[in-house]
Protein backbone atom coordinates (compact mmCIF):
# COMPACT_ATOMS: atom_id res chain seq x y z
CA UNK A 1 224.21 -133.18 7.39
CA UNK A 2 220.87 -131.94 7.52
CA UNK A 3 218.12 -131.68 4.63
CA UNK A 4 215.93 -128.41 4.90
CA UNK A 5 212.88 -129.66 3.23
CA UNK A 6 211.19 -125.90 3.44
CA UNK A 7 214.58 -125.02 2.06
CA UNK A 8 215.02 -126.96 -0.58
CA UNK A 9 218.99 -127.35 0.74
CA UNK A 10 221.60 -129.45 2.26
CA UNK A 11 223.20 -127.89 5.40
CA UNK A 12 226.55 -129.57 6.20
CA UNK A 13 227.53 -128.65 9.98
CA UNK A 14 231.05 -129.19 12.11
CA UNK A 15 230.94 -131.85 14.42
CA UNK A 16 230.51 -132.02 17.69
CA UNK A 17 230.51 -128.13 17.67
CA UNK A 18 227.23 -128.05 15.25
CA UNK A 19 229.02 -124.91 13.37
CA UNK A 20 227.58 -124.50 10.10
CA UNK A 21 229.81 -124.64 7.12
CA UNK A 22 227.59 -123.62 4.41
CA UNK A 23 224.42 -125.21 2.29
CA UNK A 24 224.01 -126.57 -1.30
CA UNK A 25 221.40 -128.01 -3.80
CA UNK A 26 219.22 -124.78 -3.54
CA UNK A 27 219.15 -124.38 -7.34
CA UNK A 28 217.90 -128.34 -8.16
CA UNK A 29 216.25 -129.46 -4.68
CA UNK A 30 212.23 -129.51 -5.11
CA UNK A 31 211.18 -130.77 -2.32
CA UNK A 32 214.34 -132.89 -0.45
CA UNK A 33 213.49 -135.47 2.11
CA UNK A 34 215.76 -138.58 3.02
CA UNK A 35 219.96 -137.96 2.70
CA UNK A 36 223.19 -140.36 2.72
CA UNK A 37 226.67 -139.73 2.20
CA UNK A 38 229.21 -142.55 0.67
CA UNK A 39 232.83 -140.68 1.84
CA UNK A 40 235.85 -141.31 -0.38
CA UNK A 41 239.49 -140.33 -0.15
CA UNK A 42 238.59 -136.54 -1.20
CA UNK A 43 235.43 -135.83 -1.36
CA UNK A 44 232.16 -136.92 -0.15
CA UNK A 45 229.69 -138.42 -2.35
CA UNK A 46 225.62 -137.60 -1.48
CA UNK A 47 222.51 -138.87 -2.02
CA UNK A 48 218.93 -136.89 -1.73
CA UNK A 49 215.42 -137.94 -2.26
CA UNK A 50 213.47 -135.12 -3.89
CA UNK A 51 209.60 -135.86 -3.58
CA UNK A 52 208.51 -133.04 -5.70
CA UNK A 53 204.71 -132.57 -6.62
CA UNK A 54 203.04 -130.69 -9.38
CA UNK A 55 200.13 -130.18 -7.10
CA UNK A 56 199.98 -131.82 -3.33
CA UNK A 57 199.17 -135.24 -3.55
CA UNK A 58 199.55 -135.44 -7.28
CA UNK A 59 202.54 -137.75 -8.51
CA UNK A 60 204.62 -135.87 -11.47
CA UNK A 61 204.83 -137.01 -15.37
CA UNK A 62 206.91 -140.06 -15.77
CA UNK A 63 209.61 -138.68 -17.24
CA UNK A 64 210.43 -136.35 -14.44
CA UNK A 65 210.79 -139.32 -11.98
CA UNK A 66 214.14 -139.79 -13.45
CA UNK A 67 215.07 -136.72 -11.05
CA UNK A 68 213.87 -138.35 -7.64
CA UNK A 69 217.28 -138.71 -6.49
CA UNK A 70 219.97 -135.76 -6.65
CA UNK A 71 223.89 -136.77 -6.34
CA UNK A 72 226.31 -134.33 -5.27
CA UNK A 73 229.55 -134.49 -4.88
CA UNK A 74 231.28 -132.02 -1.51
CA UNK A 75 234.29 -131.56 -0.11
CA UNK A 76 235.78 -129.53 3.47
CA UNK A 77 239.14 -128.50 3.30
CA UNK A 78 239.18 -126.48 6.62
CA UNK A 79 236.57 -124.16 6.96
CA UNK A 80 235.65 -124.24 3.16
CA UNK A 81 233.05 -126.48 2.15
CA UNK A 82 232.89 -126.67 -1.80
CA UNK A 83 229.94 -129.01 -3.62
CA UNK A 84 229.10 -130.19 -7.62
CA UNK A 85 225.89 -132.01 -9.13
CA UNK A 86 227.01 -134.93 -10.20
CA UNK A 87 223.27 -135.65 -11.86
CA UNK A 88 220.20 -137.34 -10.62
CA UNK A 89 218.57 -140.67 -11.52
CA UNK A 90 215.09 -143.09 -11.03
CA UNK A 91 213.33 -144.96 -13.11
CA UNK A 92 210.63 -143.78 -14.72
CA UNK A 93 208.26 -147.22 -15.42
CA UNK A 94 207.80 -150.39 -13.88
CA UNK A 95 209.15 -151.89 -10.49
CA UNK A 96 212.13 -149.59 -10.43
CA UNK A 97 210.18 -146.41 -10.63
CA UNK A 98 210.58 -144.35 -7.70
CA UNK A 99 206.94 -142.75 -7.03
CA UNK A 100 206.91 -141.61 -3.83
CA UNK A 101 210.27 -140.93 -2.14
CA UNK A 102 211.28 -140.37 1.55
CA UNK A 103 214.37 -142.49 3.20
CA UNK A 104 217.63 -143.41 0.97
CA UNK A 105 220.31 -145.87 2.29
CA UNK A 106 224.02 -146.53 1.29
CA UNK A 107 226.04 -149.42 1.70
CA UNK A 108 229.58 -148.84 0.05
CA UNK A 109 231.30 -152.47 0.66
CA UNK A 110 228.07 -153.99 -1.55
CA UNK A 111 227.97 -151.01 -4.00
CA UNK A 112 223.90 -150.31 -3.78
CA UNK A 113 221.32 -147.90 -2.51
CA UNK A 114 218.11 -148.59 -0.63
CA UNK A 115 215.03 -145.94 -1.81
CA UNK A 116 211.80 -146.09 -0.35
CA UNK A 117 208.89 -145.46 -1.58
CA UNK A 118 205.80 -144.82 -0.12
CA UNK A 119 203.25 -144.91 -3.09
CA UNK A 120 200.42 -147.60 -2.30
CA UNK A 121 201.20 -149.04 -5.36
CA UNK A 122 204.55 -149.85 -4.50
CA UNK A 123 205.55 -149.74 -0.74
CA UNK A 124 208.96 -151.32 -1.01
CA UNK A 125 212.53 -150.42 -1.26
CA UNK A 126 214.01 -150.16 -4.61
CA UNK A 127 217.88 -151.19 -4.56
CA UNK A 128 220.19 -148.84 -7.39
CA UNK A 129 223.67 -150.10 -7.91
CA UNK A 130 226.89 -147.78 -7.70
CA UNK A 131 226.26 -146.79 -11.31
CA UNK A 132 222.47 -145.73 -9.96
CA UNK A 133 221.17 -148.21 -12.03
CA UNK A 134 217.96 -150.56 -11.21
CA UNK A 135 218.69 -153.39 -9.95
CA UNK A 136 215.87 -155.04 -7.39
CA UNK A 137 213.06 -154.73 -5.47
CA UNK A 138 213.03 -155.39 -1.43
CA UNK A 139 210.11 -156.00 0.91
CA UNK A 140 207.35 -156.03 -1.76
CA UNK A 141 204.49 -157.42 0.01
CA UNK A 142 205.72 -157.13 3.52
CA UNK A 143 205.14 -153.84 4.08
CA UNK A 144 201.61 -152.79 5.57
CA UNK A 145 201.73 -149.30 6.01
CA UNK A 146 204.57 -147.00 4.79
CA UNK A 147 208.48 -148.02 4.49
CA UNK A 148 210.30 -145.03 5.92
CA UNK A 149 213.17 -145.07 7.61
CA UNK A 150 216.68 -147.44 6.97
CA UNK A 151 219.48 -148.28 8.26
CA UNK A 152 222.82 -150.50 7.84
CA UNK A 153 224.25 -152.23 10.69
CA UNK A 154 227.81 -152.86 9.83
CA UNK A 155 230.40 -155.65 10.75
CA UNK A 156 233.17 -156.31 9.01
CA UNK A 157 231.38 -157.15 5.56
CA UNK A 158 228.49 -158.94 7.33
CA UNK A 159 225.66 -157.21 8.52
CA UNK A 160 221.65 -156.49 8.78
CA UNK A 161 219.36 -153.83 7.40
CA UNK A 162 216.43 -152.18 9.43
CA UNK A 163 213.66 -151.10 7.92
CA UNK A 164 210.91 -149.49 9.15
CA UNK A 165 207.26 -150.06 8.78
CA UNK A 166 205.63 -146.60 9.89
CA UNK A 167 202.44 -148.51 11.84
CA UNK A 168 200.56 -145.60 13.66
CA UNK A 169 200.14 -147.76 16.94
CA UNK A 170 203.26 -149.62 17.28
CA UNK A 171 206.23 -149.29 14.54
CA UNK A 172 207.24 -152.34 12.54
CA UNK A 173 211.23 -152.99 12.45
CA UNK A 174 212.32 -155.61 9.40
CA UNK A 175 215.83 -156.40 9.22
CA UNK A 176 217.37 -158.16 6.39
CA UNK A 177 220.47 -159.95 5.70
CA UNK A 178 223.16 -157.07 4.16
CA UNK A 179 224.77 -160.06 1.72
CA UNK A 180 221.75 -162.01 0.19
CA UNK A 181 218.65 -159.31 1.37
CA UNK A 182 217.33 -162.05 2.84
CA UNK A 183 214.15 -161.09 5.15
CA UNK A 184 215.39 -162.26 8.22
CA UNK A 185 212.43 -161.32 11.09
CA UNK A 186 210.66 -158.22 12.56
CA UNK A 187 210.28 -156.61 15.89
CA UNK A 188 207.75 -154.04 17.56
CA UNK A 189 209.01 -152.36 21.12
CA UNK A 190 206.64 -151.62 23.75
CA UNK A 191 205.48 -147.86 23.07
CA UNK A 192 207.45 -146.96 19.81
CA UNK A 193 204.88 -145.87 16.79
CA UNK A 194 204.27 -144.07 13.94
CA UNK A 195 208.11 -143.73 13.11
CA UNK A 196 209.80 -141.71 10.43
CA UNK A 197 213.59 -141.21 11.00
CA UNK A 198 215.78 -143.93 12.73
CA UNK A 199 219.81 -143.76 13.73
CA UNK A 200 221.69 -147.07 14.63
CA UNK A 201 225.24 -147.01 16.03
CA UNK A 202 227.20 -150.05 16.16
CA UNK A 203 229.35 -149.22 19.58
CA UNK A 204 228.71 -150.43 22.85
CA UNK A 205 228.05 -147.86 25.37
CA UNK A 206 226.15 -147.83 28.81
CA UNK A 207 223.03 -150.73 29.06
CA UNK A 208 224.02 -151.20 25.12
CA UNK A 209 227.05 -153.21 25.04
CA UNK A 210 226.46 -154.10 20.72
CA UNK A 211 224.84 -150.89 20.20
CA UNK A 212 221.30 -149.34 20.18
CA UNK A 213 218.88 -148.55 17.30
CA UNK A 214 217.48 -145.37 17.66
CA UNK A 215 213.66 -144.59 16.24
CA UNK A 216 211.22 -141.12 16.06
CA UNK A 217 208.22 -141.82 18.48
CA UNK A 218 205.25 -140.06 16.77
CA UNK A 219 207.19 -136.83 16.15
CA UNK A 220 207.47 -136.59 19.63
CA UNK A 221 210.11 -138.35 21.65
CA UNK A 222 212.50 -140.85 20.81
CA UNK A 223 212.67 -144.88 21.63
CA UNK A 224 216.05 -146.82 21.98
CA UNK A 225 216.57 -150.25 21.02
CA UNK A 226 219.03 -152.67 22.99
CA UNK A 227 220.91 -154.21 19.69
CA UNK A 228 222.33 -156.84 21.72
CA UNK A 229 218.76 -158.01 23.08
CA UNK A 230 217.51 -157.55 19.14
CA UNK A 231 219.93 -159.96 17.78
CA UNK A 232 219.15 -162.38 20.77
CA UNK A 233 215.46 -162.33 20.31
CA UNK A 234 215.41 -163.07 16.53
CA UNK A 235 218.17 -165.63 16.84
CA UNK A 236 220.64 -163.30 14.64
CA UNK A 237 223.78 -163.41 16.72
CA UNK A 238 225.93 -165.76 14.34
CA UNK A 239 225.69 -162.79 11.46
CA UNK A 240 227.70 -160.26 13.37
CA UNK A 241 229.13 -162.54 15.82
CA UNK A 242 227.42 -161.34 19.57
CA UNK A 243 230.57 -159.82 20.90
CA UNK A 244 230.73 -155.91 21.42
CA UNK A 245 232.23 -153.57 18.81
């Protein structure tokens, strides 16, 4: 899946072949940044910040922030690849509203989405329910720079989030508890800054027997992240148990 900002689209490609199977959203999409996708029995449901501006830098009337995030619905049957708006939702006042919008999260077994947004005012994650409904703030005053990136790392029904804090010298990593948000510590690595995007993947592999965490070096190069020696560090092996997936 791959969101073409310049675009304004959703590409869906073929795995591992990286064949394109068609594009969608090019009648709503503004200005599309951050994607997830929730998969069901049929279809797959998908989530899309849209950080539209009436004029750069300017943020829009209130009452069009109730569009920052566009859900579609898609399906693949073969080489077909079919797709519906289901609608789009954000508050439009208060802590809920969603101001500045990059990186979206889903987490299916707890039924809620993680939104960033960047807007000085705010620089938190608001959390929507499976209904996209308001329901919470996360990270409000923790946050020094930008939140950007996020990821779930899933096991069983336990698990962490990471977060990122886009520091321009060395990037800030906050994970918190998937069950009761709880902020649970932060890490820096050695030469990994300004980040935007991250990846995590929960199987071991070679020098990563739990995993890695994978973040954007300063649009650049990318840094990987030992998830083993992360849970070790910040005493967090007893949430997802320390043996390899």
């Amino acid at each position: 899946m791959v969101v073409e900002r310049d675009n304004r689209r959703i590409q869906v490609l073929r795995l591992p072949s990286l064949e394109p199977l068609g594009t969608f959203g090019e009648e709503h999409l503004e200005r599309p940044y951050g994607v997830t996708v929730i998969s069901s029995e049929r279809s797959f449901e998908l989530f899309v910040t849209d950080n539209f501006e009436p004029e750069p830098g300017l943020t829009p009337a209130p009452e069009r922030l109730r569009e920052r995030v566009e859900h579609f619905r898609f399906r693949v049957d073969g080489d077909s690849l079919s797709s519906e708006r289901v609608g789009a939702f954000g508050e439009t006042a208060g802590d809920g509203a969603l101001t500045k919008v990059e990186s979206i999260g889903a987490d299916r077994g707890q039924g809620i989405l993680l939104v960033a947004d960047e807007d000085p005012g705010q620089l938190q994650y608001e959390i929507y329910d499976a209904s996209c409904a308001y329901r919470s703030s996360l990270g409000r005053g923790l946050f020094r720079i930008e939140p950007e990136g996020v990821a779930l790392y899933e096991c069983g029904r336990r698990g962490l989030w990471v977060a990122v804090d886009q520091e321009e010298t060395l990037t800030r990593f906050h994970l918190f508890d998937r069950e009761t948000l709880e902020h649970k510590g932060s890490f820096t690595g050695a030469a990994a800054g300004n980040t935007d995007g991250i990846a995590l993947t929960t199987r071991g592999f070679a020098g990563f027997s739990r995993g890695a965490l994978f973040a954007v070096h300063d649009d650049q190069s990318m840094a990987a992240f030992d998830w083993a020696q992360v849970e070790e560090t910040l005493s967090l092996t007893g949430i997802c148990g320390g043996a390899a997936q």
